[in-house]
N, C-alpha and C. Protein backbone atom coordinates (compact mmCIF):
# COMPACT_ATOMS: atom_id res chain seq x y z
N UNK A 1 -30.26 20.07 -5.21
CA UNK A 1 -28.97 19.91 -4.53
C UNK A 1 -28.42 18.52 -4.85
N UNK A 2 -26.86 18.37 -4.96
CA UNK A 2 -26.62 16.95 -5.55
C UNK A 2 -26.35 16.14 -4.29
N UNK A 3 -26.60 15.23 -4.31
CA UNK A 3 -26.07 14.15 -3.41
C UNK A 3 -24.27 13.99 -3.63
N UNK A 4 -23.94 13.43 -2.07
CA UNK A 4 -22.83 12.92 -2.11
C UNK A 4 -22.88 11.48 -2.35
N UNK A 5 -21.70 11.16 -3.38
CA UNK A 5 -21.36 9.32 -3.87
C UNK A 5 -20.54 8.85 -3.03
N UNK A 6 -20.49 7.58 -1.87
CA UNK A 6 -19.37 6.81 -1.44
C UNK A 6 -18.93 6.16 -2.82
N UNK A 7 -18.37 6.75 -3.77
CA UNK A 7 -17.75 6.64 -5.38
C UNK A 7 -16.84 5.46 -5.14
N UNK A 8 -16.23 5.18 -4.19
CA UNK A 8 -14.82 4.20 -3.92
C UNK A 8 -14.78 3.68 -3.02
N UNK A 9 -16.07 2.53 -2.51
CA UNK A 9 -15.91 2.13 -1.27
C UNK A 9 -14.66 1.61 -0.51
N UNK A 10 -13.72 0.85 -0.90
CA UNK A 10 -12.55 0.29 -0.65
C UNK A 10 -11.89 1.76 -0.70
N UNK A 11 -11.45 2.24 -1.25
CA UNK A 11 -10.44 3.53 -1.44
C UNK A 11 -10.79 3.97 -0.28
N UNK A 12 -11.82 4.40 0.11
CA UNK A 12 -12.59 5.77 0.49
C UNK A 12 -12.75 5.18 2.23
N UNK A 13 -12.77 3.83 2.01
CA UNK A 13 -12.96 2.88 3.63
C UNK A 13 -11.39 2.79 4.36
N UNK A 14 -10.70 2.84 3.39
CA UNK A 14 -9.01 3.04 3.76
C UNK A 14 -8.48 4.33 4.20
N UNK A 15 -9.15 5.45 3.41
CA UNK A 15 -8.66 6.39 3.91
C UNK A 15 -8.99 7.11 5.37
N UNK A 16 -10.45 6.36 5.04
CA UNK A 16 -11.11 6.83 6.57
C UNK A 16 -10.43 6.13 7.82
N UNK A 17 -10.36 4.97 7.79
CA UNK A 17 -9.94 3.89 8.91
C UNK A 17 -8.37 4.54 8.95
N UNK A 18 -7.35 4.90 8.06
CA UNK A 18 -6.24 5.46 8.34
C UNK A 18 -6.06 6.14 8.86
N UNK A 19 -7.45 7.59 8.55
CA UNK A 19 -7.28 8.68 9.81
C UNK A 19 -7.73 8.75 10.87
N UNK A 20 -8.70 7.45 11.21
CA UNK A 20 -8.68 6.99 12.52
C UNK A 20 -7.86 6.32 12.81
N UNK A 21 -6.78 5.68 12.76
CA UNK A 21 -5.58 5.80 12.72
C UNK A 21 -4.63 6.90 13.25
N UNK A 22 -4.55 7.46 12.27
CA UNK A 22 -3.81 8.63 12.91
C UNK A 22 -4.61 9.55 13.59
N UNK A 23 -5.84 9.77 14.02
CA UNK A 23 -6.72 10.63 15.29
C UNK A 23 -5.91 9.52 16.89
N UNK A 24 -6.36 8.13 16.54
CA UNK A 24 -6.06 7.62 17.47
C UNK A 24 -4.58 7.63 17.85
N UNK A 25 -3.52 7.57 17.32
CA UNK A 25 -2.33 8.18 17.40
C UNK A 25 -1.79 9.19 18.18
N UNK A 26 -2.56 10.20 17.92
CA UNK A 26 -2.48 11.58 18.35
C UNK A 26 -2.95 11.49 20.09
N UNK A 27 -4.33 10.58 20.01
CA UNK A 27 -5.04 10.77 21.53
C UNK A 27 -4.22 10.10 22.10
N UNK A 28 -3.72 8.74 21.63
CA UNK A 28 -3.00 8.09 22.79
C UNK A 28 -1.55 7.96 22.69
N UNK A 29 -1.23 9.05 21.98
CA UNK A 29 0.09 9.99 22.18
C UNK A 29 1.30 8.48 21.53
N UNK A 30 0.77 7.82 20.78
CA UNK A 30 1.49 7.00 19.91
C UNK A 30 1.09 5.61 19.95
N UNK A 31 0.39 5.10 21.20
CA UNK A 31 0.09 3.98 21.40
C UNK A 31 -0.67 3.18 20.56
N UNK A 32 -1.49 3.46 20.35
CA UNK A 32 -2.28 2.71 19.28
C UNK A 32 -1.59 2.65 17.52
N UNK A 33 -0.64 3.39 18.07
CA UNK A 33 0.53 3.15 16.17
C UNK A 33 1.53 2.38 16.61
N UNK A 34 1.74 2.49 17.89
CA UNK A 34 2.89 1.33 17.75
C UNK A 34 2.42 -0.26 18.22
N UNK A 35 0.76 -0.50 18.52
CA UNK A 35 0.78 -1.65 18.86
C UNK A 35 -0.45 -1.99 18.13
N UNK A 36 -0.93 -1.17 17.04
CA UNK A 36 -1.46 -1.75 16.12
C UNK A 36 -1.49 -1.76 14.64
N UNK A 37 -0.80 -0.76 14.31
CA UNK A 37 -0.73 0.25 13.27
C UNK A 37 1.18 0.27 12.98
N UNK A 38 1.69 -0.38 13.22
CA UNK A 38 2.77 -0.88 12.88
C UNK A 38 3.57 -2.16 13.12
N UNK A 39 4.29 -2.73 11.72
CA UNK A 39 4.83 -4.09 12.22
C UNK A 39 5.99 -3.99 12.95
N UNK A 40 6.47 -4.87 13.33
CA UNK A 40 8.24 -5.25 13.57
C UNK A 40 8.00 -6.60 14.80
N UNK A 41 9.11 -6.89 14.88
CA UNK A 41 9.26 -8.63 15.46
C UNK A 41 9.00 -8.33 16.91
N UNK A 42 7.98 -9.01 17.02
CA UNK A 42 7.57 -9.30 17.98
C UNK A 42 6.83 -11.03 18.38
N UNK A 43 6.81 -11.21 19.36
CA UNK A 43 5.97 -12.91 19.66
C UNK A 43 5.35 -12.80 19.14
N UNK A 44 5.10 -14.31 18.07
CA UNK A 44 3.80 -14.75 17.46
C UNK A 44 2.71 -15.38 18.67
N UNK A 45 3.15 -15.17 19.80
CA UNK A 45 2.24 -15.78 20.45
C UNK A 45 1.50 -14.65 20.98
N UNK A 46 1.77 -13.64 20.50
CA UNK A 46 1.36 -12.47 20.45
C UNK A 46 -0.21 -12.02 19.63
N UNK A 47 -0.81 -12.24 20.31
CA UNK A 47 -1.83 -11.86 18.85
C UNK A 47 -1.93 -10.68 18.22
N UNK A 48 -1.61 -9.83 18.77
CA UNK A 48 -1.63 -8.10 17.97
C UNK A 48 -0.39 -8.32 16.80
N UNK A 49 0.31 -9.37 16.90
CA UNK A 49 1.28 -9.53 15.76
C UNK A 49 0.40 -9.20 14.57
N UNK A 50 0.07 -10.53 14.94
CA UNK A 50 -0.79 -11.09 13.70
C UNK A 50 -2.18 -9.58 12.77
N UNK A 51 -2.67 -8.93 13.92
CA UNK A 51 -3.23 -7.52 13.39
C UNK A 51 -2.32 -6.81 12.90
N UNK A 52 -1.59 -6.76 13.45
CA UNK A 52 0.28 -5.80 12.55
C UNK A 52 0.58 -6.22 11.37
N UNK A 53 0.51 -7.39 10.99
CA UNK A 53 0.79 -7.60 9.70
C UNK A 53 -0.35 -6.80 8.41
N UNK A 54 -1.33 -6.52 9.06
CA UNK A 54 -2.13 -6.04 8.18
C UNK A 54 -2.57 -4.73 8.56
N UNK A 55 -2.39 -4.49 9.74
CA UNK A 55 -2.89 -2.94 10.38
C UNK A 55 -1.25 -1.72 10.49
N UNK A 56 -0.79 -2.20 9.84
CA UNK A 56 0.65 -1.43 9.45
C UNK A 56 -0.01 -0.38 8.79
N UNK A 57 -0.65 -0.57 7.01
CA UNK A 57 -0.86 -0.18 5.74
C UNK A 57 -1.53 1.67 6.65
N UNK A 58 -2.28 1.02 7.48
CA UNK A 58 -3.02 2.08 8.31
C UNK A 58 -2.68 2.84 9.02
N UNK A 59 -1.40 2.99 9.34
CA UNK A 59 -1.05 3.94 10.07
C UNK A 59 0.19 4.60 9.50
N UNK A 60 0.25 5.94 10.55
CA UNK A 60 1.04 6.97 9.32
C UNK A 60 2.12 7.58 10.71
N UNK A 61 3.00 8.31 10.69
CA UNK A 61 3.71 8.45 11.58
C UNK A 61 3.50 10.02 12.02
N UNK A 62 3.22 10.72 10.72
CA UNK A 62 1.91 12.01 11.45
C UNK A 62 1.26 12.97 10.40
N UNK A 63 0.55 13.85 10.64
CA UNK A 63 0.29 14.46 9.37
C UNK A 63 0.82 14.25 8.02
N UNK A 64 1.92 14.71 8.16
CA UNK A 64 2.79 14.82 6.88
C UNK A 64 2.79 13.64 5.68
N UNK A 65 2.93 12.86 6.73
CA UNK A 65 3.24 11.05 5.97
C UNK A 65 1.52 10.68 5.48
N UNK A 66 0.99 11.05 6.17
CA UNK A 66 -0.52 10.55 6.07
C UNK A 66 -0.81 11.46 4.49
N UNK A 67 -0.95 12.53 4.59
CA UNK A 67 -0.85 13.77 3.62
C UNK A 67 -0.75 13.05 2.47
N UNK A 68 0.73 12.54 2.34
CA UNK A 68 1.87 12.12 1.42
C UNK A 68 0.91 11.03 0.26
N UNK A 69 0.75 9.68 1.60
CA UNK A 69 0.11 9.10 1.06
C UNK A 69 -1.17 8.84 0.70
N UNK A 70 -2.02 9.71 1.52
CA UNK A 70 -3.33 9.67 0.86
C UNK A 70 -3.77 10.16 -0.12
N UNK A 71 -3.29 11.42 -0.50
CA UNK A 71 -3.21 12.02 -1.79
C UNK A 71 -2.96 11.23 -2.90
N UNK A 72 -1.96 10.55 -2.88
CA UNK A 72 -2.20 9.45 -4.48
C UNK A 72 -2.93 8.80 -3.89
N UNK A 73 -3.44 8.21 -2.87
CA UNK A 73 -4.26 6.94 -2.73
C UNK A 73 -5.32 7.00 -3.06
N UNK A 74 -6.00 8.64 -2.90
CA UNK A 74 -7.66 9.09 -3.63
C UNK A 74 -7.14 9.29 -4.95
N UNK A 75 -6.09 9.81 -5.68
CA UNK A 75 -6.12 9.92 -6.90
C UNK A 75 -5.99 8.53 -7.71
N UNK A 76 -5.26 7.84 -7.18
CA UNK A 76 -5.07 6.78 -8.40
C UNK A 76 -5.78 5.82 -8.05
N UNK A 77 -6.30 5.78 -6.77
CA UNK A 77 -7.06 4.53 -6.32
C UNK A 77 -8.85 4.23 -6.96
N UNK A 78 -9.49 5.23 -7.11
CA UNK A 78 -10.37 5.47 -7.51
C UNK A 78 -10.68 4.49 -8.88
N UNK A 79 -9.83 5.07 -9.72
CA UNK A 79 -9.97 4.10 -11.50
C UNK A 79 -10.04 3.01 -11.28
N UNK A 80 -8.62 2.56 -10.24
CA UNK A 80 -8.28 0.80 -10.39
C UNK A 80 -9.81 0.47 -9.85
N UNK A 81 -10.54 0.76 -8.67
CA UNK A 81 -11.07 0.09 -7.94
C UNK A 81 -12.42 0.18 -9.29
N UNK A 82 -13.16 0.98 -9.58
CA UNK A 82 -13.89 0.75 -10.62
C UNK A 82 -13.25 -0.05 -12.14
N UNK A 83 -11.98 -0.18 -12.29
CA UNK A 83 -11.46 -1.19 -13.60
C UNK A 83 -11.61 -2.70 -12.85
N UNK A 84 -10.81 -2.87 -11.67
CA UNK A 84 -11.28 -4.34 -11.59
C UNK A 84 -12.10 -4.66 -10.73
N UNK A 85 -12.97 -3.64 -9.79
CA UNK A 85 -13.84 -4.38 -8.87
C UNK A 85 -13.44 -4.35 -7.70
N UNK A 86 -14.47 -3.79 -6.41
CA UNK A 86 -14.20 -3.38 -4.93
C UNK A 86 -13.43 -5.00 -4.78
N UNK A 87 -13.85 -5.92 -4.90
CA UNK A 87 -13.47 -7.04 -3.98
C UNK A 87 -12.16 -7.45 -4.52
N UNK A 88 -11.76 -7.17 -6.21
CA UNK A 88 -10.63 -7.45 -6.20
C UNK A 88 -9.51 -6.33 -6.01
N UNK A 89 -9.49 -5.48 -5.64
CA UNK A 89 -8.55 -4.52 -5.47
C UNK A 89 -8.64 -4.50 -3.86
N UNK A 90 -9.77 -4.98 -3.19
CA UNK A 90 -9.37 -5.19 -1.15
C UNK A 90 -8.64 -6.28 -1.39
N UNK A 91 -8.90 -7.63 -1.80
CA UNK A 91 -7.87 -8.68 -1.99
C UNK A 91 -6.61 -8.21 -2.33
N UNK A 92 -5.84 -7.58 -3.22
CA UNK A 92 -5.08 -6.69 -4.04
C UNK A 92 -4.40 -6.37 -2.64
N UNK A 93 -5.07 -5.42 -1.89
CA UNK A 93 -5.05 -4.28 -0.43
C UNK A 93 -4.55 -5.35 0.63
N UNK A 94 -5.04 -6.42 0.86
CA UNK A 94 -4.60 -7.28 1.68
C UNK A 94 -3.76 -8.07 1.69
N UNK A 95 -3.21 -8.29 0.25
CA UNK A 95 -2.35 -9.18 0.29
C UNK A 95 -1.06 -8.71 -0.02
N UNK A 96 -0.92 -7.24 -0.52
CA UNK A 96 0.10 -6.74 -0.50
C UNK A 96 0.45 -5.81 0.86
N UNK A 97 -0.54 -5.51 2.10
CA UNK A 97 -0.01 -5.21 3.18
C UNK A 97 0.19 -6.68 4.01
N UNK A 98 -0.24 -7.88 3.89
CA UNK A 98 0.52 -9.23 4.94
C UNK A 98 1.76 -9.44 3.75
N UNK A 99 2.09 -9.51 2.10
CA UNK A 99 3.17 -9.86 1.92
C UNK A 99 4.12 -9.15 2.61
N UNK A 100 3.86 -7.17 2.64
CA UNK A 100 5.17 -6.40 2.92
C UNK A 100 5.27 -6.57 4.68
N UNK A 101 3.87 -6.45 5.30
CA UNK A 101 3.80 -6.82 7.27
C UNK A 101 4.83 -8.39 7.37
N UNK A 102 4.71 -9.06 6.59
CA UNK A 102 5.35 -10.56 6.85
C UNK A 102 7.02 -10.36 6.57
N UNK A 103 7.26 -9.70 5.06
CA UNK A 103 8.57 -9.84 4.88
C UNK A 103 9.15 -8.20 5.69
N UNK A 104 8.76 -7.96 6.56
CA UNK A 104 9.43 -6.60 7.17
C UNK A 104 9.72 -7.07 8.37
N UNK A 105 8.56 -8.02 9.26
CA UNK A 105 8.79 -9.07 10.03
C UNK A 105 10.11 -10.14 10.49
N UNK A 106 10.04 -10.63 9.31
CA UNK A 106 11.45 -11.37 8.93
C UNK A 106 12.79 -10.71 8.65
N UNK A 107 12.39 -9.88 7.86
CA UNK A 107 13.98 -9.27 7.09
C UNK A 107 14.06 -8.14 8.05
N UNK A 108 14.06 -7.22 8.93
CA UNK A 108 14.05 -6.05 9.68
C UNK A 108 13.59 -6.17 10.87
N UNK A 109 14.55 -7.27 11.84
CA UNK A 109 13.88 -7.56 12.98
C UNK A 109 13.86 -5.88 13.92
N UNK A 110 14.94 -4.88 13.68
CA UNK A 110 15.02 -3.59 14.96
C UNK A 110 14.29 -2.58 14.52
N UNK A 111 13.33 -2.50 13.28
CA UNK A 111 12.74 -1.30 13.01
C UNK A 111 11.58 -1.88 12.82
N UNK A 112 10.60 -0.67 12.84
CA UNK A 112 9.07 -0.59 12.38
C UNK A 112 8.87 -0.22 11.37
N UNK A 113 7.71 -0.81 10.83
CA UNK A 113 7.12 0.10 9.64
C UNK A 113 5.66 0.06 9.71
N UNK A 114 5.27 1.61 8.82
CA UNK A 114 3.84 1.86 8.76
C UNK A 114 3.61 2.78 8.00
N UNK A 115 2.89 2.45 7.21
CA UNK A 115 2.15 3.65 6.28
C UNK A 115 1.59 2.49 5.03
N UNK A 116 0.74 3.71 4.35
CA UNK A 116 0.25 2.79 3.16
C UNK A 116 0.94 3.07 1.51
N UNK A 117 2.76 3.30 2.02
CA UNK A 117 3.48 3.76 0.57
C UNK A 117 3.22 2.47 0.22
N UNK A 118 3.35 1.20 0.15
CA UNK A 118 3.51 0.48 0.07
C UNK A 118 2.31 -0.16 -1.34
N UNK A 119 1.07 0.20 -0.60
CA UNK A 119 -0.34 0.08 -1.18
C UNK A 119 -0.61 1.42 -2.25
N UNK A 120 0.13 2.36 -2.09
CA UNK A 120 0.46 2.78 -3.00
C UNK A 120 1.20 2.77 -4.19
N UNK A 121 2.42 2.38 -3.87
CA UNK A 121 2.72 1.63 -4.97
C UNK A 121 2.65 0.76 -6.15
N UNK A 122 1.72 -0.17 -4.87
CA UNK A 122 0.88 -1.53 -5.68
C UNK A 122 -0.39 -0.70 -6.73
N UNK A 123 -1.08 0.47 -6.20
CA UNK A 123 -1.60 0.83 -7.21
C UNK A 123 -1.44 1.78 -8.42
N UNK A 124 -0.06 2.36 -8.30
CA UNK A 124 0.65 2.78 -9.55
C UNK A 124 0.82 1.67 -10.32
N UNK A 125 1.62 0.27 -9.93
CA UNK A 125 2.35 0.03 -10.84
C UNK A 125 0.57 -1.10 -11.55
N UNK A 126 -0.48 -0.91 -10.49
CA UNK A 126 -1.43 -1.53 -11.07
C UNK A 126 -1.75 -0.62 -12.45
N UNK A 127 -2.04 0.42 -12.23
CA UNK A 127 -2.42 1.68 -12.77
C UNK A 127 -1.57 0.94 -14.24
N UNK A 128 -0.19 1.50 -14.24
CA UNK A 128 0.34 1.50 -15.24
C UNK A 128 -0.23 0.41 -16.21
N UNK A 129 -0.44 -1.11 -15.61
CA UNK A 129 -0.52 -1.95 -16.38
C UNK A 129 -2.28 -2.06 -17.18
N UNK A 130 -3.10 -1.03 -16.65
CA UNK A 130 -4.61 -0.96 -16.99
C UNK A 130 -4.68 -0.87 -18.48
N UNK A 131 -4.24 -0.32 -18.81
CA UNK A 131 -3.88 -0.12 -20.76
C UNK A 131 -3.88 -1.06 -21.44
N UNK A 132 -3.09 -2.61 -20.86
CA UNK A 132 -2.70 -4.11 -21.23
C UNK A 132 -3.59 -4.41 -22.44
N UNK A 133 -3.47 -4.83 -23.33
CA UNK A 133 -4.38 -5.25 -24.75
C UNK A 133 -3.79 -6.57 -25.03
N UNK A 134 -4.38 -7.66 -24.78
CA UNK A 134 -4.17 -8.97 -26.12
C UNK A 134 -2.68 -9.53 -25.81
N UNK A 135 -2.41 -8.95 -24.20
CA UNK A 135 -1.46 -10.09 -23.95
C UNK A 135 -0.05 -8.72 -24.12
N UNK A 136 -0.26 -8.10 -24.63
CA UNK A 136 0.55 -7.08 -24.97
C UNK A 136 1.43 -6.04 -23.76
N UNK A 137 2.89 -5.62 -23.41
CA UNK A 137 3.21 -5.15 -22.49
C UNK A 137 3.63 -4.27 -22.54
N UNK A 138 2.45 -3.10 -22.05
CA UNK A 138 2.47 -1.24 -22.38
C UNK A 138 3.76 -1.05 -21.86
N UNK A 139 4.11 -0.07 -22.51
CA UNK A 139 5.18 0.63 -22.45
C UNK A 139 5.19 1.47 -21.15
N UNK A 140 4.04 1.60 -20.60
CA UNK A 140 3.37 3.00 -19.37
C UNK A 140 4.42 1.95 -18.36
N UNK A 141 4.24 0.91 -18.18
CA UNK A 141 4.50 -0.15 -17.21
C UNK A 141 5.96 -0.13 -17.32
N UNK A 142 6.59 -0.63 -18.48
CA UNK A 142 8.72 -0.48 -18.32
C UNK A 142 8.87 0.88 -17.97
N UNK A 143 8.24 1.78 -18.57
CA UNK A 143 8.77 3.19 -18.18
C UNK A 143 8.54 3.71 -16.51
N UNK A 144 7.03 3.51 -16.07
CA UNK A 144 7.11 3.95 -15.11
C UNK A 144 8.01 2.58 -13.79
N UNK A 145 7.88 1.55 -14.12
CA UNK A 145 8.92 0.33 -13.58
C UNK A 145 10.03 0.81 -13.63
N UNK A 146 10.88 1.03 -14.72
CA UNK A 146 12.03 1.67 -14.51
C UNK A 146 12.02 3.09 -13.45
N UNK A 147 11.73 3.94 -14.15
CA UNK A 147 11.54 5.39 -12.59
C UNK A 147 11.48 4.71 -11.44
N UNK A 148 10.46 4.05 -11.39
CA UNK A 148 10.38 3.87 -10.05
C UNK A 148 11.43 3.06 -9.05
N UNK A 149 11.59 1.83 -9.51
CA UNK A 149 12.52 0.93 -9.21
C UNK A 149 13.89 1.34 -9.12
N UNK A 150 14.11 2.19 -10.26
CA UNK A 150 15.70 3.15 -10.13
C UNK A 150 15.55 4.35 -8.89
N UNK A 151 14.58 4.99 -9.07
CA UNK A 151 14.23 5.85 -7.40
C UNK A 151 14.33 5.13 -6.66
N UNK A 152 13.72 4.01 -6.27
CA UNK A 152 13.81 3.02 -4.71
C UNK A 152 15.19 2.34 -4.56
N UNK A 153 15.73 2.32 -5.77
CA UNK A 153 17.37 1.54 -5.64
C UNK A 153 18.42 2.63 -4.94
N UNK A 154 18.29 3.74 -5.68
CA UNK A 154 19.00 4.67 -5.86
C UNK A 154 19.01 5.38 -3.85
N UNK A 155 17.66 5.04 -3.24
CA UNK A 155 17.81 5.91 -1.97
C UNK A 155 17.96 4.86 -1.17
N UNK A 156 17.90 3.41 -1.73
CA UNK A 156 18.43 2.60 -0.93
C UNK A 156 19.89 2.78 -0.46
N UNK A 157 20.39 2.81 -1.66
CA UNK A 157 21.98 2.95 -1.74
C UNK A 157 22.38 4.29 -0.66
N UNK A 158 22.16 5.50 -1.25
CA UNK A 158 22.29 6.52 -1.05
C UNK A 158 22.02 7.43 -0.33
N UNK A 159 20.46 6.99 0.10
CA UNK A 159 19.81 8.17 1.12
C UNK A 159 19.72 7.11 2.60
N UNK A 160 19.88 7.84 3.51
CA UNK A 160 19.91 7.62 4.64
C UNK A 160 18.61 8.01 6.01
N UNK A 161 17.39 7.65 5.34
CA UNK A 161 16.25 8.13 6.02
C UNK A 161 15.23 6.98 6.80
N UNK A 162 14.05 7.35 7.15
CA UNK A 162 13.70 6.08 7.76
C UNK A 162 12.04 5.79 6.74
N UNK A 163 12.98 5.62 5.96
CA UNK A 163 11.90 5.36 4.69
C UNK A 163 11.94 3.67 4.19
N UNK A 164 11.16 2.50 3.97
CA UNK A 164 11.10 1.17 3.83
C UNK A 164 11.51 0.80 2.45
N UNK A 165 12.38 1.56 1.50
CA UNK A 165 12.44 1.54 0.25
C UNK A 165 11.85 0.03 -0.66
N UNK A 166 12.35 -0.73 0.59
CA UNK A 166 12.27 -2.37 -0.19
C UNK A 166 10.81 -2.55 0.01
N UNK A 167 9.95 -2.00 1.31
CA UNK A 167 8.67 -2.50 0.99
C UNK A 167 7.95 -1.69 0.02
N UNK A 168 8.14 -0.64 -0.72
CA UNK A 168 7.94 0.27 -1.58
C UNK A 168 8.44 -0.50 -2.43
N UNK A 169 9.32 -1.31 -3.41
CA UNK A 169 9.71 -2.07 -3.94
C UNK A 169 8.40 -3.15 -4.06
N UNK A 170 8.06 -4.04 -3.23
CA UNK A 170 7.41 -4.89 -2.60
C UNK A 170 6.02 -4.64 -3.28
N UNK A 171 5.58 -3.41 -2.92
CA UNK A 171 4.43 -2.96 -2.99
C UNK A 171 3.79 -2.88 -4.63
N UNK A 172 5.02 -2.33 -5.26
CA UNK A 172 4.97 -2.16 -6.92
C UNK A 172 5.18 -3.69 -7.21
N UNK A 173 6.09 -4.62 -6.79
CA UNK A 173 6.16 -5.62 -7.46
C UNK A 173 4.32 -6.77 -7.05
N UNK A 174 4.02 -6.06 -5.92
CA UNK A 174 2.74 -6.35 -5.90
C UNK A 174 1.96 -6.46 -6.88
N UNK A 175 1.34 -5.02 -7.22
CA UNK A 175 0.92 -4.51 -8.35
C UNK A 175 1.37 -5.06 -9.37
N UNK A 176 2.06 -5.12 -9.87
CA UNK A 176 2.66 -5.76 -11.21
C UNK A 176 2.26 -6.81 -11.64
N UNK A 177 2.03 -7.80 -10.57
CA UNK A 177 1.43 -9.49 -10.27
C UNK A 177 0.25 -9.36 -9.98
N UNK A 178 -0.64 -8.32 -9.80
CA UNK A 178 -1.74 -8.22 -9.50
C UNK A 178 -2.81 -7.46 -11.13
N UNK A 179 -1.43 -6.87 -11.44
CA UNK A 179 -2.22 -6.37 -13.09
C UNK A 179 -2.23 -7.71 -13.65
N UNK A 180 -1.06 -8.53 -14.30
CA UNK A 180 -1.22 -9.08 -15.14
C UNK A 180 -1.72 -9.92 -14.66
N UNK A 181 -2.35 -10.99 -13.48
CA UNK A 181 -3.35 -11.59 -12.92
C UNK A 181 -4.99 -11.67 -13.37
N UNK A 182 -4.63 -10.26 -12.73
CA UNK A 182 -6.45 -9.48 -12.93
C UNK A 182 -6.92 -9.13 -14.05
N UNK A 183 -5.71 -8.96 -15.21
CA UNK A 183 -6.02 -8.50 -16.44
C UNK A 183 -6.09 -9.86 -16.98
N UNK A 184 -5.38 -11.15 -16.86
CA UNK A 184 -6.01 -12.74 -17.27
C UNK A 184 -7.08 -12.76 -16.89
N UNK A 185 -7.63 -12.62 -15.98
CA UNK A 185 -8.55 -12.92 -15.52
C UNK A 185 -10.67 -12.56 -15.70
N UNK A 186 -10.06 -10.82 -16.04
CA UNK A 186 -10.39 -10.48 -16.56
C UNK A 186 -11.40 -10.90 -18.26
N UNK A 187 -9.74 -11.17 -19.32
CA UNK A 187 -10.18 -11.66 -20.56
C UNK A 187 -10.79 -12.92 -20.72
N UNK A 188 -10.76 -13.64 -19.38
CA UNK A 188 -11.72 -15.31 -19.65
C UNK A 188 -12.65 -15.47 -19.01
């Protein structure tokens, strides 16, 4: 009989803690998503702020959204975390949910946000840049940069939903700074 692999500790530790997340959601009929599991302006003298900036990525607003994003998050998350390493892709994970928890903070004092599109993002547009050779800038990366960036412009403008387009923005431009980083870093 084969054994089961924790194959993706970081991936696989996110997805779990998310759907405790959203279990806890459900039991306390929203409470624990709106005062831990999502940002928006509130007192810094607050300390659950300060968990909001990073306990956003983790929470989902209900099935559907959770669904949405976990599904790429086991698919694409998996490679990156074995190309550069559990510790640099949680660094990666953390610093692109306090950049987007901080600037959603500031720029969007009347709404919330939560989910992990964001950290998704960051690992597409990581994804794209994995190919990188000798300093060289794959084509996977302008092409899927363009799609993407023209989708997030385009429903900025246009669509009218309660979707964070800019921290989805945020999230890829994460990634982007986090490939060609990790990929220097990497070659020395």
């Amino acid at each position: 009989m084969k054994k089961l692999q924790y194959n993706s500790p970081v991936i696989l530790s996110f997805f779990f803690l998310s759907l405790l997340a959203l279990v806890l959601g459900y039991l306390t009929k929203g409470w624990t998503t709106s005062a831990l599991f999502s940002v928006y302006r509130s007192s810094l003298a607050n300390p659950l702020t300060y968990v909001r900036f990073l306990g956003h990525v983790l929470g989902h607003a209900d099935g559907s959204h959770f669904m949405g994003n976990m599904l790429l998050l086991l698919v694409v998350g998996p490679p990156m975390e074995e190309k550069y390493g559990s510790r640099s892709l949680l660094a990666a994970i953390v610093l692109t949910a306090l950049v987007s928890g901080v600037l959603h903070f500031l720029l969007f004092p009347h709404t919330a946000l939560l989910g992990a599109s964001g950290i998704v993002f960051m690992l597409i547009m990581l994804g794209s840049l994995s190919g990188m050779r000798d300093g060289k800038i794959p084509l996977t990366l302008l092409l899927v940069g363009a799609l993407y960036l023209g989708q997030e412009v385009y429903a900025m403008v246009f669509v009218r939903d309660n979707v964070a387009n800019l921290m989805h923005i945020v999230g890829g431009l994460c990634g982007t700074a986090f490939g060609f980083l990790l990929g220097g870093l990497r070659k020395s």
